[in-house]
N, C-alpha and C. Protein backbone atom coordinates (compact mmCIF):
# COMPACT_ATOMS: atom_id res chain seq x y z
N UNK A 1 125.63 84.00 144.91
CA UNK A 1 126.36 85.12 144.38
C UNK A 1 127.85 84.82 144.45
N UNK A 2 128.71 85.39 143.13
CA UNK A 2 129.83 85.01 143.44
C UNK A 2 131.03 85.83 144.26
N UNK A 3 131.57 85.06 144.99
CA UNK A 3 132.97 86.29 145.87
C UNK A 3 133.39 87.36 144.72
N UNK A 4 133.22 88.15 145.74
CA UNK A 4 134.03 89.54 144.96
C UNK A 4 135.35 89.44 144.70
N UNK A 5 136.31 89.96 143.42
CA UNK A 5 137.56 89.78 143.01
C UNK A 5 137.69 90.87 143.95
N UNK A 6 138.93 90.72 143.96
CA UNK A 6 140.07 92.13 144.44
C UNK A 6 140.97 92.65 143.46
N UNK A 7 140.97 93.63 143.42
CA UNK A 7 141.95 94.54 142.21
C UNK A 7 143.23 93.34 141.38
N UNK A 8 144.00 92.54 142.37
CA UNK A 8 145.22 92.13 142.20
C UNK A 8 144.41 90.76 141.69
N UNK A 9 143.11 90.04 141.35
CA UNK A 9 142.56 88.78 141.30
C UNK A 9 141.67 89.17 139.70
N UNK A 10 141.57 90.18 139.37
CA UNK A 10 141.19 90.53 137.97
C UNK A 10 141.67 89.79 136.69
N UNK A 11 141.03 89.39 135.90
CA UNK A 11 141.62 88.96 135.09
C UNK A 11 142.23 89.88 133.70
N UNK A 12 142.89 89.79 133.02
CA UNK A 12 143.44 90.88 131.81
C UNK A 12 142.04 91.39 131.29
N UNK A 13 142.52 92.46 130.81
CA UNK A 13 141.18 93.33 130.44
C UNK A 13 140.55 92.33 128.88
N UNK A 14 139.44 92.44 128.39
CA UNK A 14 138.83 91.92 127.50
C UNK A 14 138.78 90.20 127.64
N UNK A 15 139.21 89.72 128.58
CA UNK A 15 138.98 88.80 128.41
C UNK A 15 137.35 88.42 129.75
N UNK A 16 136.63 87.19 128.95
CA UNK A 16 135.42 86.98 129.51
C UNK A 16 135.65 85.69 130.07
N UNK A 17 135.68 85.40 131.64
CA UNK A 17 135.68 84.77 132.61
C UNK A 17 134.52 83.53 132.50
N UNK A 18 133.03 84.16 132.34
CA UNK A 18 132.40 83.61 132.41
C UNK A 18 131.44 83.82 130.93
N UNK A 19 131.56 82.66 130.27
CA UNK A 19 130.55 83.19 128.62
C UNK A 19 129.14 83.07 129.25
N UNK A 20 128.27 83.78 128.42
CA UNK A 20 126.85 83.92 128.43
C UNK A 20 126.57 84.51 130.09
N UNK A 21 127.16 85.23 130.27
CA UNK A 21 126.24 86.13 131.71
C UNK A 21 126.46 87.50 131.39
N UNK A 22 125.75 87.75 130.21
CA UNK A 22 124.99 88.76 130.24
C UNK A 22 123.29 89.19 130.38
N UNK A 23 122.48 87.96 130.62
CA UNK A 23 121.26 87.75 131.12
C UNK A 23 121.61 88.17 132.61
N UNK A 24 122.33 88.23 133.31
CA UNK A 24 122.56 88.83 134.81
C UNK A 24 123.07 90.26 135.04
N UNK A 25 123.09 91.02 134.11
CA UNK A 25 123.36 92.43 133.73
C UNK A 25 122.35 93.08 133.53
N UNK A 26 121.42 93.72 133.93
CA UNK A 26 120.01 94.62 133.35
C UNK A 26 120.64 95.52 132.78
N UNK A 27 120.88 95.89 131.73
CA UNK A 27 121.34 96.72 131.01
C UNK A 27 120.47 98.06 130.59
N UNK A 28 118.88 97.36 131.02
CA UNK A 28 118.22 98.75 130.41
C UNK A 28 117.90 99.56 131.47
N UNK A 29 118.68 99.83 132.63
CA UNK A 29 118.73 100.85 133.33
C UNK A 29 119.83 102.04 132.74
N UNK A 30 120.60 101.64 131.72
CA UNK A 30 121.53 102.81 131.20
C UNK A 30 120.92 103.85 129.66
N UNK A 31 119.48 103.38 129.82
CA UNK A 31 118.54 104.08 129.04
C UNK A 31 118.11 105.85 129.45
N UNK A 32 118.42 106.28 128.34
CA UNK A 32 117.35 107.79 128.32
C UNK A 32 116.07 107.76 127.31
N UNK A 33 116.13 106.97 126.13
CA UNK A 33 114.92 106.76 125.17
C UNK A 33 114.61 105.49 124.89
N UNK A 34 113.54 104.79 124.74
CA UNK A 34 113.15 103.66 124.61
C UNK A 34 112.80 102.74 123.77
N UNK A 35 112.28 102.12 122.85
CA UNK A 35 112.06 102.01 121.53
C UNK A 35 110.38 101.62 122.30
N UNK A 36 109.20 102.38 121.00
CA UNK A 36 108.24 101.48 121.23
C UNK A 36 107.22 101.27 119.83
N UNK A 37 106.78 100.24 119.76
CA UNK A 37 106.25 100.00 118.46
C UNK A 37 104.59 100.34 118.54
N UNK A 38 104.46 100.17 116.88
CA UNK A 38 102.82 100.37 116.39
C UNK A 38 103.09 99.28 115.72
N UNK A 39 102.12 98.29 116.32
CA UNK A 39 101.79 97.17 115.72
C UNK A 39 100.88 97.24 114.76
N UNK A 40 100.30 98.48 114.34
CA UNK A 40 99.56 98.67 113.34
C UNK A 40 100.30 98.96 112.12
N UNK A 41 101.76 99.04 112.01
CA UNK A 41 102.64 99.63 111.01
C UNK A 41 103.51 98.19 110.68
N UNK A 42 103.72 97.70 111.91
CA UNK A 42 104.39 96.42 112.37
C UNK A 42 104.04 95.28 111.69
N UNK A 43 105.17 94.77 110.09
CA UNK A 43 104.86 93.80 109.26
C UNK A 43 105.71 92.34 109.43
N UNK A 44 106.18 92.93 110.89
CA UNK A 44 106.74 91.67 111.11
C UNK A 44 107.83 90.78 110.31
N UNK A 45 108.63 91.89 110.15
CA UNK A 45 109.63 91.33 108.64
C UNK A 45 110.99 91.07 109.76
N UNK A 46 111.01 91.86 111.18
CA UNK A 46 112.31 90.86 111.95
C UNK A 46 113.79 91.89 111.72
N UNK A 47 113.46 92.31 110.67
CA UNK A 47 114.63 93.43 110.75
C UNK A 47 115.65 93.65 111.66
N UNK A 48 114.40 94.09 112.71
CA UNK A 48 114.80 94.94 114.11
C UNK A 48 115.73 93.90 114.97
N UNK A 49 115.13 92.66 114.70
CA UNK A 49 115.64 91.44 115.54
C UNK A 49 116.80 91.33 114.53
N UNK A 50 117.25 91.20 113.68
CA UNK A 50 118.41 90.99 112.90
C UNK A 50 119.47 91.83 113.86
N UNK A 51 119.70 93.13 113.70
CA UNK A 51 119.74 94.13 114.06
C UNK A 51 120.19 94.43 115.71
N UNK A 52 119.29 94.17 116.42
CA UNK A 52 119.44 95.03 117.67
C UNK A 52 120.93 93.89 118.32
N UNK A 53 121.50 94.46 119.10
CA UNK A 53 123.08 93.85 119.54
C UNK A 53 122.41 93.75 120.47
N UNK A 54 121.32 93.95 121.67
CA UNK A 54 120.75 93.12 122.96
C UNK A 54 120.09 92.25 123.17
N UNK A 55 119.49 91.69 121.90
CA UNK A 55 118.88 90.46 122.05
C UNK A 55 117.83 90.84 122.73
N UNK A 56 117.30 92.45 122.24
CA UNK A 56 116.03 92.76 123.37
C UNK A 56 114.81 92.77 122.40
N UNK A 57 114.56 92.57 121.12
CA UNK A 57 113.50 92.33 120.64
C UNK A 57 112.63 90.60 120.96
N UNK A 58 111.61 90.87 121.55
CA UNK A 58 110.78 89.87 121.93
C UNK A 58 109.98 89.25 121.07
N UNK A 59 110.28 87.44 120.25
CA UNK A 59 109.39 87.14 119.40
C UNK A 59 108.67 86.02 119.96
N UNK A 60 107.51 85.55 119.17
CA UNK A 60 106.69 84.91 119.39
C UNK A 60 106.11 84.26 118.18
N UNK A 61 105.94 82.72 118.37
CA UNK A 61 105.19 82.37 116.34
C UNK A 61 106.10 83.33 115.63
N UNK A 62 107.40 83.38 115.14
CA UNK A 62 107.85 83.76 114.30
C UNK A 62 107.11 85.44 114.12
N UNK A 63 106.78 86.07 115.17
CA UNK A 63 106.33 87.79 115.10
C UNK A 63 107.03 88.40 116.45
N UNK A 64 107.52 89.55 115.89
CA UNK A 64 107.85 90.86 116.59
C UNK A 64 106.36 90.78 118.19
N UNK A 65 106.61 90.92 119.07
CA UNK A 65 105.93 90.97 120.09
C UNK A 65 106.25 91.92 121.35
N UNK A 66 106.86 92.59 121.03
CA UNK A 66 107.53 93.73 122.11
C UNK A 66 109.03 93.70 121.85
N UNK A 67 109.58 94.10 123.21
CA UNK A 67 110.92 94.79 123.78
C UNK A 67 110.98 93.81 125.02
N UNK A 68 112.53 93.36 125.09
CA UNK A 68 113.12 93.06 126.43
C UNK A 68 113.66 93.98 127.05
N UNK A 69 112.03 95.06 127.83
CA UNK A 69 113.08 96.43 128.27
C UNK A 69 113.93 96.46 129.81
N UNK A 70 114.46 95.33 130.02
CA UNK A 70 115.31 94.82 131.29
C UNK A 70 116.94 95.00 130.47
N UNK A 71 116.89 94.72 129.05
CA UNK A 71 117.99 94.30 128.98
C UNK A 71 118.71 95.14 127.62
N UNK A 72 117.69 96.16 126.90
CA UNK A 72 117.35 96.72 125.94
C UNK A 72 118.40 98.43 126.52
N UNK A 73 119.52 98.83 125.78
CA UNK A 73 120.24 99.95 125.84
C UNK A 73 119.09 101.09 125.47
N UNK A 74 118.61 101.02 124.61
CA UNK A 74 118.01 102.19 123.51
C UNK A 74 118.68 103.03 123.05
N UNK A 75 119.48 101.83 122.13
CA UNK A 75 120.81 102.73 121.45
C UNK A 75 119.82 103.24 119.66
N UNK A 76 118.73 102.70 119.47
CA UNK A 76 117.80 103.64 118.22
C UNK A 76 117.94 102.65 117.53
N UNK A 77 118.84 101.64 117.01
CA UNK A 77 119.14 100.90 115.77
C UNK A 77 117.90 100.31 115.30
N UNK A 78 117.21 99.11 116.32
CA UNK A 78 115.93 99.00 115.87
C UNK A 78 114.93 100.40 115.22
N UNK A 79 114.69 101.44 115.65
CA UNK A 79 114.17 102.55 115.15
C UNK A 79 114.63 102.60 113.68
N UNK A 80 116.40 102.40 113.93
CA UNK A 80 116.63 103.37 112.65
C UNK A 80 116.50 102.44 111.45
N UNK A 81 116.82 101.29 111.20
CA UNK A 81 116.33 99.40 110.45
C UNK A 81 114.79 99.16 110.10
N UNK A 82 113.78 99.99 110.78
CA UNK A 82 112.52 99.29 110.77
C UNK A 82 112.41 100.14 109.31
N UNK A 83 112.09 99.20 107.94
CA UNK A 83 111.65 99.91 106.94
C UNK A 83 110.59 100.52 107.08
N UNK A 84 109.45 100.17 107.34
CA UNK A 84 107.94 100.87 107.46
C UNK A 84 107.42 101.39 108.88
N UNK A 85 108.73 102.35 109.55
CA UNK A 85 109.30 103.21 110.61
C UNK A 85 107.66 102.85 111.53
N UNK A 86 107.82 101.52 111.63
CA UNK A 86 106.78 101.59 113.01
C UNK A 86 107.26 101.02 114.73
N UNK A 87 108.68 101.22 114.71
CA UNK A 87 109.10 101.86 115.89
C UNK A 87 109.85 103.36 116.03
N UNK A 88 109.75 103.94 117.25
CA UNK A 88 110.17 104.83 117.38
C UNK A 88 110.41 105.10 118.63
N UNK A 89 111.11 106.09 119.19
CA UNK A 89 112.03 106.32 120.46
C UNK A 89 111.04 107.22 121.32
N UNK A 90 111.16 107.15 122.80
CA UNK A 90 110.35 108.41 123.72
C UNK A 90 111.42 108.13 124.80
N UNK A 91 111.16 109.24 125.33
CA UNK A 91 111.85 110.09 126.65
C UNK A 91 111.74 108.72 127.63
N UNK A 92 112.68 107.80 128.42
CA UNK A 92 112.52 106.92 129.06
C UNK A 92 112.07 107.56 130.66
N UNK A 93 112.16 108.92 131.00
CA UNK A 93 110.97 109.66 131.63
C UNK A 93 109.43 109.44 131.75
N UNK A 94 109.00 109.09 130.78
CA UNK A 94 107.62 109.07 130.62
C UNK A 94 107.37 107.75 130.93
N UNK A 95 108.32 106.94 130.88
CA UNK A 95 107.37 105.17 132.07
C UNK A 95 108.08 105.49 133.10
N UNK A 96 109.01 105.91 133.68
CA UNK A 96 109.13 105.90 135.49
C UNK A 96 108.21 106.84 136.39
């Protein structure tokens, strides 16, 4: 783990210290809704993966295969992109 900065050891705001550590951020604890799919609607066209800014759509063989819900906001975009609306949002209540 790395030493903690101190206020006066910060670097200027916007600038990024270290590139690519945002895999060490769980981000999907700042969730209230979740995205979850019907793979029965699900044509695998990638959209969502175009799309989502977390890099939380999970593929496999070139197909849609879930959610990276560690790292996944559930800011809707995938929801709102999927042409043949087979994701959709729930209360992030209902899995804890």
């Amino acid at each position: 783990m790395a030493k903690q900065m101190t206020w006066q050891e910060l670097p200027i705001g916007g600038l990024i210290v270290q590139p690519g550590n945002s895999v060490a951020y769980p981000t999907g604890e700042w969730r209230s809704h979740r995205p979850v799919i019907d793979f029965d609607l699900c044509t695998h066209c990638m959209i969502c993966w175009l799309y989502c800014p977390d890099v939380s759509i999970l593929v496999e063989d070139e197909k849609m295969v879930g959610f990276d819900y560690v790292h996944c906001k559930g800011c809707g975009i995938c929801t709102e992109v999927c042409p043949v609306h087979a994701i959709h949002q729930e209360e992030e209540s209902r899995f804890t």
